[in-house]
PDB file of N, CA and C in Angstrom:
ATOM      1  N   UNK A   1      39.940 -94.344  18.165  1.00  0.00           N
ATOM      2  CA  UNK A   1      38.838 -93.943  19.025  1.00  0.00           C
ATOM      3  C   UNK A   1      38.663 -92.425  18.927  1.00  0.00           C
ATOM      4  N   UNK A   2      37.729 -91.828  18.475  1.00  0.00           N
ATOM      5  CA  UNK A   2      37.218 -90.369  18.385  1.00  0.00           C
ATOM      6  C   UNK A   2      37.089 -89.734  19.640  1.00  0.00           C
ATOM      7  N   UNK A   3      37.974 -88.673  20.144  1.00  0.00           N
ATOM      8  CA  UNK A   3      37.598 -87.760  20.825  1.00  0.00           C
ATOM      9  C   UNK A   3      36.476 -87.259  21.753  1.00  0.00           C
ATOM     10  N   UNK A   4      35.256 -86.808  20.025  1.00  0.00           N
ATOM     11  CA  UNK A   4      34.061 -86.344  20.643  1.00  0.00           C
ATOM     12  C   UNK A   4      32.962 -87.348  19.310  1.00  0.00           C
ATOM     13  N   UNK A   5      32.143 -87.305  20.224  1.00  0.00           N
ATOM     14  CA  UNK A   5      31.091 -88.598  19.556  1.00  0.00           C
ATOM     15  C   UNK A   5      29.764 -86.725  19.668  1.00  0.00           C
ATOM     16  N   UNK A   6      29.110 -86.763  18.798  1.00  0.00           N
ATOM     17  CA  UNK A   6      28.191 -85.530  18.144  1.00  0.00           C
ATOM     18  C   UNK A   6      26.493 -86.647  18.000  1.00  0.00           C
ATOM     19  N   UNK A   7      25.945 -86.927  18.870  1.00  0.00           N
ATOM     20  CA  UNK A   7      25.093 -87.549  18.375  1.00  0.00           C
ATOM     21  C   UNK A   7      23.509 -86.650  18.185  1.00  0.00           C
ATOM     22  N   UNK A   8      23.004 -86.750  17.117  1.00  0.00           N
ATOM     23  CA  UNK A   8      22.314 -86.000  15.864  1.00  0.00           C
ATOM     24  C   UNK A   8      20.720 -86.897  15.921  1.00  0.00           C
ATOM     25  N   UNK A   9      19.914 -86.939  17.216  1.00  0.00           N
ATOM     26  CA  UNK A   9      18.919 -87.490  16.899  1.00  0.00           C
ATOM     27  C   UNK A   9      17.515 -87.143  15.833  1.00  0.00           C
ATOM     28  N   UNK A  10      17.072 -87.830  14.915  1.00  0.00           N
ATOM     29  CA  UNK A  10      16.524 -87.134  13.384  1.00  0.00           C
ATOM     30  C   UNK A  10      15.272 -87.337  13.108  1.00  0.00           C
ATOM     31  N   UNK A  11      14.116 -87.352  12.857  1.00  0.00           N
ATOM     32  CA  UNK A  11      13.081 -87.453  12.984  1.00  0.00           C
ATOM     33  C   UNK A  11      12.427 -86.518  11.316  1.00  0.00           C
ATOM     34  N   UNK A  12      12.322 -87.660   9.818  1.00  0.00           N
ATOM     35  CA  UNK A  12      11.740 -87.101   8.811  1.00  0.00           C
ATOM     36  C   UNK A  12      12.529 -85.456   8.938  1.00  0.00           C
ATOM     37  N   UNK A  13      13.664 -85.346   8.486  1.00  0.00           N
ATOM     38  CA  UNK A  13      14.439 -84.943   8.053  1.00  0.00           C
ATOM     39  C   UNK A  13      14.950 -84.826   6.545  1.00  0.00           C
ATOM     40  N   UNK A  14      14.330 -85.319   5.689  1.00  0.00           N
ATOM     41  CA  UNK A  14      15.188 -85.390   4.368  1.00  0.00           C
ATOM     42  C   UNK A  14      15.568 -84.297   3.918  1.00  0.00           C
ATOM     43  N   UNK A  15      14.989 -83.323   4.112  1.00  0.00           N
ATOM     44  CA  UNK A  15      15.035 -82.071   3.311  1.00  0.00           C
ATOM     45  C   UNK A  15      16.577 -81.289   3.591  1.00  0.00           C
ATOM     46  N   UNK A  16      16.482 -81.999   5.376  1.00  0.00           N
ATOM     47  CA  UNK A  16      17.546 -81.116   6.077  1.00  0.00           C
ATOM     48  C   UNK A  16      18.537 -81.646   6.114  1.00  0.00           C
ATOM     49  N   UNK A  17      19.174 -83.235   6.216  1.00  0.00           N
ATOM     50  CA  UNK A  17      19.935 -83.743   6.489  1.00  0.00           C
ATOM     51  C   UNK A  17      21.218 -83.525   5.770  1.00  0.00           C
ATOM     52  N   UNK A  18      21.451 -83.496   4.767  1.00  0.00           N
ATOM     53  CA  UNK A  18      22.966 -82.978   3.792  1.00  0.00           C
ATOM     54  C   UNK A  18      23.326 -81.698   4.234  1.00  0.00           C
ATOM     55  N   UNK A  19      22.809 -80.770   4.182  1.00  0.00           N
ATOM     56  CA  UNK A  19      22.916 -79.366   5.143  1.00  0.00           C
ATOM     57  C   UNK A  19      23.783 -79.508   6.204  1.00  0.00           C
ATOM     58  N   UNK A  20      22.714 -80.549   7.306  1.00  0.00           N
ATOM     59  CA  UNK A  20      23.231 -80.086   8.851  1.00  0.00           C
ATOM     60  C   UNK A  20      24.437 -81.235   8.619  1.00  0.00           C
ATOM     61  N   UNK A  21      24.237 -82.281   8.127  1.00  0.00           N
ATOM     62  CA  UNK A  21      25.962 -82.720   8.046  1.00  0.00           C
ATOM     63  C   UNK A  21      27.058 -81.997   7.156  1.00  0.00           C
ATOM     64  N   UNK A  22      27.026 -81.017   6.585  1.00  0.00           N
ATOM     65  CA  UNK A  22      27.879 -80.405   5.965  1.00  0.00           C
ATOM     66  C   UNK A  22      28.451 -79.162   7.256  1.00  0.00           C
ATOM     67  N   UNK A  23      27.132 -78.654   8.027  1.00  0.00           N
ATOM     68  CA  UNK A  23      27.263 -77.755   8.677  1.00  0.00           C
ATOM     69  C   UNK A  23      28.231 -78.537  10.383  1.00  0.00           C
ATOM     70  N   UNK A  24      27.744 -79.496  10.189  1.00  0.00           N
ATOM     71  CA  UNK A  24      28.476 -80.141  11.767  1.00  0.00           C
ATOM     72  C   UNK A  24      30.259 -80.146  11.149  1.00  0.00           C
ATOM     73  N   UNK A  25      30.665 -80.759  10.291  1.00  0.00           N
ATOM     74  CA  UNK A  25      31.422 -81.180   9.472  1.00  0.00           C
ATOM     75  C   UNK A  25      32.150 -79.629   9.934  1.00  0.00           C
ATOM     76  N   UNK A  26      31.800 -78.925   9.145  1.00  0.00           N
ATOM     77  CA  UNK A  26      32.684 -77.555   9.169  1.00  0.00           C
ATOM     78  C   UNK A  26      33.050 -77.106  10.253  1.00  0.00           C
ATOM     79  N   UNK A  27      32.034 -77.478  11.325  1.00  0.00           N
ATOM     80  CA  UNK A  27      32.416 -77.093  12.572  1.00  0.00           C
ATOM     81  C   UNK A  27      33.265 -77.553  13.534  1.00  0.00           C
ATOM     82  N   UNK A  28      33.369 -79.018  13.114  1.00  0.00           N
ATOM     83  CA  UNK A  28      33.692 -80.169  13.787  1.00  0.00           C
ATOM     84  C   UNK A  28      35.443 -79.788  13.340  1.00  0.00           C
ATOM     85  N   UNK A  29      35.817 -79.433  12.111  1.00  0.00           N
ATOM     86  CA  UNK A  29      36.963 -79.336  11.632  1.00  0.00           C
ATOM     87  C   UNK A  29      37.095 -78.490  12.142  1.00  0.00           C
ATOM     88  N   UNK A  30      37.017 -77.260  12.465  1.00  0.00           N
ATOM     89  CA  UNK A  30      37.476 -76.402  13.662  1.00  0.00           C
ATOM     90  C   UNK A  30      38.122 -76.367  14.915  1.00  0.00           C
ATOM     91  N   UNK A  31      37.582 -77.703  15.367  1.00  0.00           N
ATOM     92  CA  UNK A  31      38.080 -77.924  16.476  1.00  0.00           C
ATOM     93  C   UNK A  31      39.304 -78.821  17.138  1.00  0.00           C
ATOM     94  N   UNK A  32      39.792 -79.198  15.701  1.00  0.00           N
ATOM     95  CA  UNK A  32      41.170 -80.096  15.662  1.00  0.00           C
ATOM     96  C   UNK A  32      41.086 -81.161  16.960  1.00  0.00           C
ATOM     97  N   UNK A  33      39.937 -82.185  16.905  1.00  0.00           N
ATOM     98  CA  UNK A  33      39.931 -83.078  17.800  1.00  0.00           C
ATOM     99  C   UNK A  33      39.317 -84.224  17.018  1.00  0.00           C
ATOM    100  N   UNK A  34      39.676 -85.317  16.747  1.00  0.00           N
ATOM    101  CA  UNK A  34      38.501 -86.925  16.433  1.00  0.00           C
ATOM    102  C   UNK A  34      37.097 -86.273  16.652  1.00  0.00           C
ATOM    103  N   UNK A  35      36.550 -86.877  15.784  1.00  0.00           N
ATOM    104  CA  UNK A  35      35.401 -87.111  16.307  1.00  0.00           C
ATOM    105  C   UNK A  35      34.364 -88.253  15.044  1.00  0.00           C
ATOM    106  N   UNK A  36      32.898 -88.588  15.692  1.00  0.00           N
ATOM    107  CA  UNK A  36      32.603 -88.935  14.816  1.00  0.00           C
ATOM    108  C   UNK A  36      31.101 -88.530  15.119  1.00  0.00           C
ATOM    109  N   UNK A  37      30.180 -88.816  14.354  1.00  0.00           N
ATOM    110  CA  UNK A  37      28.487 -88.234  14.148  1.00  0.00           C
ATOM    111  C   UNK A  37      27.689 -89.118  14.264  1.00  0.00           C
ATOM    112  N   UNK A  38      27.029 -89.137  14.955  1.00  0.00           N
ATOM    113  CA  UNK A  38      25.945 -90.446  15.066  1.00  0.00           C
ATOM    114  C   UNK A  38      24.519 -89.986  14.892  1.00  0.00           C
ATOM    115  N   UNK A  39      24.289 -90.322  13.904  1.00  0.00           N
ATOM    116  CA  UNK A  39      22.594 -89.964  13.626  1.00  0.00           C
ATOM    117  C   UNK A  39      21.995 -90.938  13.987  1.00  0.00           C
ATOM    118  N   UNK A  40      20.643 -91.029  14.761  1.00  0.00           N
ATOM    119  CA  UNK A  40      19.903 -91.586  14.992  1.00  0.00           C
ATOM    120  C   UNK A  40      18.500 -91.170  14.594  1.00  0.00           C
ATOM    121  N   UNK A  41      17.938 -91.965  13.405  1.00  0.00           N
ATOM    122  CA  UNK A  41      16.785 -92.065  12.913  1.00  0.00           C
ATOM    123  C   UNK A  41      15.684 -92.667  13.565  1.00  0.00           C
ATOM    124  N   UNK A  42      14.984 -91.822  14.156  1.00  0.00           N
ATOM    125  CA  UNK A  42      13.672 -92.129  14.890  1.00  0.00           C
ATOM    126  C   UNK A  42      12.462 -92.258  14.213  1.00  0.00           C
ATOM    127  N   UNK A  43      12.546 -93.279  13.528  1.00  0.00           N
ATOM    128  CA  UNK A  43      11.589 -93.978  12.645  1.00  0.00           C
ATOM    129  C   UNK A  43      11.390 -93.147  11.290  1.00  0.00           C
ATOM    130  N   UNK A  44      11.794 -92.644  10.994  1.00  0.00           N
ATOM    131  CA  UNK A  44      11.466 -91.625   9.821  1.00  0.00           C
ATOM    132  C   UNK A  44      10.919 -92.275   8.746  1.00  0.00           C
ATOM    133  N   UNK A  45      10.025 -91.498   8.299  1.00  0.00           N
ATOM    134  CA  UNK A  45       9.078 -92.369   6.746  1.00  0.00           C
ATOM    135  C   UNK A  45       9.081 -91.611   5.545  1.00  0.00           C
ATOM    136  N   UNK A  46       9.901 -90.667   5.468  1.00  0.00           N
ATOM    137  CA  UNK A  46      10.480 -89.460   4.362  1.00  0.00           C
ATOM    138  C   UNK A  46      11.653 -89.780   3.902  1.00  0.00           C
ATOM    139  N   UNK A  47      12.150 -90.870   3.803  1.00  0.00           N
ATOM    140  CA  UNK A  47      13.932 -90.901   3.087  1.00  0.00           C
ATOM    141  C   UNK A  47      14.695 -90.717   4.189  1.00  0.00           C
ATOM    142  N   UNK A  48      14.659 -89.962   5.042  1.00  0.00           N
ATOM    143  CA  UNK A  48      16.038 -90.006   5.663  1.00  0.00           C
ATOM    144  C   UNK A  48      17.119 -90.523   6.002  1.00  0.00           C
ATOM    145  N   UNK A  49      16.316 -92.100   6.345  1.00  0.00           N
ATOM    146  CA  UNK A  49      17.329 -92.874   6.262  1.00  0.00           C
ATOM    147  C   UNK A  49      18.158 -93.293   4.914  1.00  0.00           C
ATOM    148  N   UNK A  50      17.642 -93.428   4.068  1.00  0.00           N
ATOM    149  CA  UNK A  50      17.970 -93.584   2.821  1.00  0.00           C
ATOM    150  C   UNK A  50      19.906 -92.654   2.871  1.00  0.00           C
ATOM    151  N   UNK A  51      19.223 -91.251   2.750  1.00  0.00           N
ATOM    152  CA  UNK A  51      20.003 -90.307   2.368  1.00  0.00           C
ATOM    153  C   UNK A  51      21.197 -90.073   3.830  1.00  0.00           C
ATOM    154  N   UNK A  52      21.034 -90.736   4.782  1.00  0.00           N
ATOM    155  CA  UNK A  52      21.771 -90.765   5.595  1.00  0.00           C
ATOM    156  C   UNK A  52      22.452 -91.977   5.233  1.00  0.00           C
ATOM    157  N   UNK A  53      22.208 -92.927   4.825  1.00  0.00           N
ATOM    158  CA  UNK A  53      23.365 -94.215   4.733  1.00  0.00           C
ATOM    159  C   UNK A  53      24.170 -93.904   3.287  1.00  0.00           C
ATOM    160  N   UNK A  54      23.622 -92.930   2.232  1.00  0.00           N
ATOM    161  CA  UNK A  54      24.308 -91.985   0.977  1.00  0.00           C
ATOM    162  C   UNK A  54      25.707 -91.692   1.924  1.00  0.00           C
ATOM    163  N   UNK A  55      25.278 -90.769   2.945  1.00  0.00           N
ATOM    164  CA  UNK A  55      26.402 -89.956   3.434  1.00  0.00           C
ATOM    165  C   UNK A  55      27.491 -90.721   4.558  1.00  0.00           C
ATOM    166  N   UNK A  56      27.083 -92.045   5.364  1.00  0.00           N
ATOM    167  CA  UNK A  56      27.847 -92.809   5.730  1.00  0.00           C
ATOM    168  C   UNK A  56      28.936 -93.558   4.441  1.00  0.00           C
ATOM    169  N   UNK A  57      28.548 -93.826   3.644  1.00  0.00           N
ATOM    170  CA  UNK A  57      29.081 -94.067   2.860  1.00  0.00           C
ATOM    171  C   UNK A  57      30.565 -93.658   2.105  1.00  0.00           C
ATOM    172  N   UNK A  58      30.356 -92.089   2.370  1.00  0.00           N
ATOM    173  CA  UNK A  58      31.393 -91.714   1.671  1.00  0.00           C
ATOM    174  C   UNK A  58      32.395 -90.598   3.180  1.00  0.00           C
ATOM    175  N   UNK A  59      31.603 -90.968   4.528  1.00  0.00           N
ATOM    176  CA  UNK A  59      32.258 -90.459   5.345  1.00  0.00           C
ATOM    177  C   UNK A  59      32.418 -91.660   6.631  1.00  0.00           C
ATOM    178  N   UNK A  60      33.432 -92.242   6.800  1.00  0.00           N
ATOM    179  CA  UNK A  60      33.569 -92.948   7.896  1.00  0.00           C
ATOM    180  C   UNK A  60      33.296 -92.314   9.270  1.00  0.00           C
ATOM    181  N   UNK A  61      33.590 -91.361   9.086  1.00  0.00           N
ATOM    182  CA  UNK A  61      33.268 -90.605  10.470  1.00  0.00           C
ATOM    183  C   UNK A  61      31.756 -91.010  11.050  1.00  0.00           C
ATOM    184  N   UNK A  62      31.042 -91.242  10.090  1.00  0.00           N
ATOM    185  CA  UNK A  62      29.394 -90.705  10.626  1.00  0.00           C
ATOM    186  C   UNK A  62      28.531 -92.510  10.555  1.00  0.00           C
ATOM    187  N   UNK A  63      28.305 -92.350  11.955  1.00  0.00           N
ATOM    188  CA  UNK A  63      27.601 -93.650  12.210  1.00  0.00           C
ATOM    189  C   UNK A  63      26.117 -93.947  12.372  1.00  0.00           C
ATOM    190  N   UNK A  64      25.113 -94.642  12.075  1.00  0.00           N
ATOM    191  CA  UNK A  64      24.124 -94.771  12.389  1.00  0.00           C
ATOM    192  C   UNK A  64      23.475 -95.677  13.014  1.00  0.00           C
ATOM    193  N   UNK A  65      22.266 -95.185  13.529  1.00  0.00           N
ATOM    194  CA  UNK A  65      21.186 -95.861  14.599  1.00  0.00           C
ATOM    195  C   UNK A  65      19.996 -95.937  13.885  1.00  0.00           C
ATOM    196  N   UNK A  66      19.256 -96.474  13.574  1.00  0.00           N
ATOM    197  CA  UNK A  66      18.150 -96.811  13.184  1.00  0.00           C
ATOM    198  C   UNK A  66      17.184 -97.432  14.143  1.00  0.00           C
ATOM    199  N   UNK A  67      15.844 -96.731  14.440  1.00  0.00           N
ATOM    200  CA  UNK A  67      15.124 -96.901  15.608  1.00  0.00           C
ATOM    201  C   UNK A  67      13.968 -97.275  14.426  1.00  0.00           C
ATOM    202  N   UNK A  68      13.430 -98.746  14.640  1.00  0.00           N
ATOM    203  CA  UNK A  68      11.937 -98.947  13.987  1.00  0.00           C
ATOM    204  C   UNK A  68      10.571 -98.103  14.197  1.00  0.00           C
ATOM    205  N   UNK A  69      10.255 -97.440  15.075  1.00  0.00           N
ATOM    206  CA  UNK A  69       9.603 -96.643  15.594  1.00  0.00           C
ATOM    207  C   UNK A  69       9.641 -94.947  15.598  1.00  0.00           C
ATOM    208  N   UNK A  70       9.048 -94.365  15.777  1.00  0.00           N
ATOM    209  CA  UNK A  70       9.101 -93.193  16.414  1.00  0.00           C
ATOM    210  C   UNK A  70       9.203 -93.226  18.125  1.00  0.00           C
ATOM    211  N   UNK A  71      10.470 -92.981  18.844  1.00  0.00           N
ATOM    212  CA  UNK A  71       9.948 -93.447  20.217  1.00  0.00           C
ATOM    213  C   UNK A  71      10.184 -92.020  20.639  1.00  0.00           C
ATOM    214  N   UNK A  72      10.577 -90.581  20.140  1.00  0.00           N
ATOM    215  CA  UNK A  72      10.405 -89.469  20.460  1.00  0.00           C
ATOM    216  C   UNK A  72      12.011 -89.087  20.989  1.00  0.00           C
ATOM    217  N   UNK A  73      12.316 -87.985  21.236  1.00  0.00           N
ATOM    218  CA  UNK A  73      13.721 -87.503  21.526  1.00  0.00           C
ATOM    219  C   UNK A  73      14.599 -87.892  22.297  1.00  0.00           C
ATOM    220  N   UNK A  74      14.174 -88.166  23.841  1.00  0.00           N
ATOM    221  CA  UNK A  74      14.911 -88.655  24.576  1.00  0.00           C
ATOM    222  C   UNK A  74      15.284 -89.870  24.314  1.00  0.00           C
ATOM    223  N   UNK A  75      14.098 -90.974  23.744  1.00  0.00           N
ATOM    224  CA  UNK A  75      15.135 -92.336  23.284  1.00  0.00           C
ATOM    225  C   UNK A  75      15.870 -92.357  22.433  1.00  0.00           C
ATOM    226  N   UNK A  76      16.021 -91.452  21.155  1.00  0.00           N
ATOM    227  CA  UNK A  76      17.061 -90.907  20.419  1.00  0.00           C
ATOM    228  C   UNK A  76      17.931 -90.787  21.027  1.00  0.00           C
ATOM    229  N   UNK A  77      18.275 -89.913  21.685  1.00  0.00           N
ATOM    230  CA  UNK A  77      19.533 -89.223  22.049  1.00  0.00           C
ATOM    231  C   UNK A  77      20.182 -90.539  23.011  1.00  0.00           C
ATOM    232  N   UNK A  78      18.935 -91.619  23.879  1.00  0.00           N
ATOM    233  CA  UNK A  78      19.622 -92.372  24.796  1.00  0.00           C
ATOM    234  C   UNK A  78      20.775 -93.433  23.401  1.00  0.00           C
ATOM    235  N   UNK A  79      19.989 -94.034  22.727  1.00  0.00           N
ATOM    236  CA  UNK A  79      20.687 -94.889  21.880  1.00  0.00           C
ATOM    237  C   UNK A  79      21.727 -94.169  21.436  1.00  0.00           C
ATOM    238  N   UNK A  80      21.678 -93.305  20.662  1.00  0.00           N
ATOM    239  CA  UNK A  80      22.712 -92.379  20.216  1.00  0.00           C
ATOM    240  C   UNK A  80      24.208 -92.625  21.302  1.00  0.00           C
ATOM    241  N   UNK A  81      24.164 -92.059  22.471  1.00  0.00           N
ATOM    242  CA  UNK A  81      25.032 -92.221  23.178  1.00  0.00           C
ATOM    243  C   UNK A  81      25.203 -93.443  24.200  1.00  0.00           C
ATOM    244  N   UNK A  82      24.686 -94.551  23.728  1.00  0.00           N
ATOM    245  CA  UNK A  82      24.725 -95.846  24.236  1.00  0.00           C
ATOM    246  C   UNK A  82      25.306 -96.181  23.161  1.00  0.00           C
ATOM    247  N   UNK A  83      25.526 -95.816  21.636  1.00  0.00           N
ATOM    248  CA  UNK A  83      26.252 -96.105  20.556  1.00  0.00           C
ATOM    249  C   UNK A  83      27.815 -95.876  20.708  1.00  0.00           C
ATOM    250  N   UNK A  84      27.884 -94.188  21.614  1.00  0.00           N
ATOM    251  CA  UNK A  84      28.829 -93.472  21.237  1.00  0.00           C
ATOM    252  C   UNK A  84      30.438 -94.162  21.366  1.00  0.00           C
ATOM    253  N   UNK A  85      31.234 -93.527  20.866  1.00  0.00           N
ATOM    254  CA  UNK A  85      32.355 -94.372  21.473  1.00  0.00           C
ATOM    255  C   UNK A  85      33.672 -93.124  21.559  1.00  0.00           C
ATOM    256  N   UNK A  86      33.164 -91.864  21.595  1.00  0.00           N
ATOM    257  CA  UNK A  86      34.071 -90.858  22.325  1.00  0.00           C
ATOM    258  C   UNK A  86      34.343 -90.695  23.655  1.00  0.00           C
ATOM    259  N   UNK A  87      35.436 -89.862  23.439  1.00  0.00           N
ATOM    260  CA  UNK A  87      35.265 -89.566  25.331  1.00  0.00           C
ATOM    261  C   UNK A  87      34.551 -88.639  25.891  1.00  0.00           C
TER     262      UNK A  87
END
């Protein structure tokens, strides 16, 4: 069970997404605690999801949400941490 749950709500992101998980990543190792990343894709129609299940792939840490819709930030972030499973 992870520590701290980081949830990452995303919205047509492709450009950015390898970045800011490299950048959470570095940070996250800093802090010598579990954790894991939960992106939640709010309907995105640019790849993102694509290139986010690339990076689940080769990191167990990082979990995803996939929202059919665009339902805007706050339902992001609600699923996200209705996912979470840190403390």
């Amino acid at each position: 069970m992870p520590q701290v749950s980081v949830v990452v709500p995303i919205f047509n992101e492709f450009e950015n997404v390898d970045l800011m998980y490299q950048q959470l990543v570095m940070a996250m190792k800093n802090q010598n605690r579990s954790y894991e990343i939960l992106f939640v894709d709010d309907g995105s129609k640019d790849g993102t999801w694509k290139c986010l299940q690339e990076i689940a792939k080769i990191d167990k840490r990082i979990k995803l949400v996939l929202l059919n819709r665009n339902y805007g930030q706050t339902a992001a972030l609600m699923a996200g941490i209705q996912n979470a499973r840190g403390d």
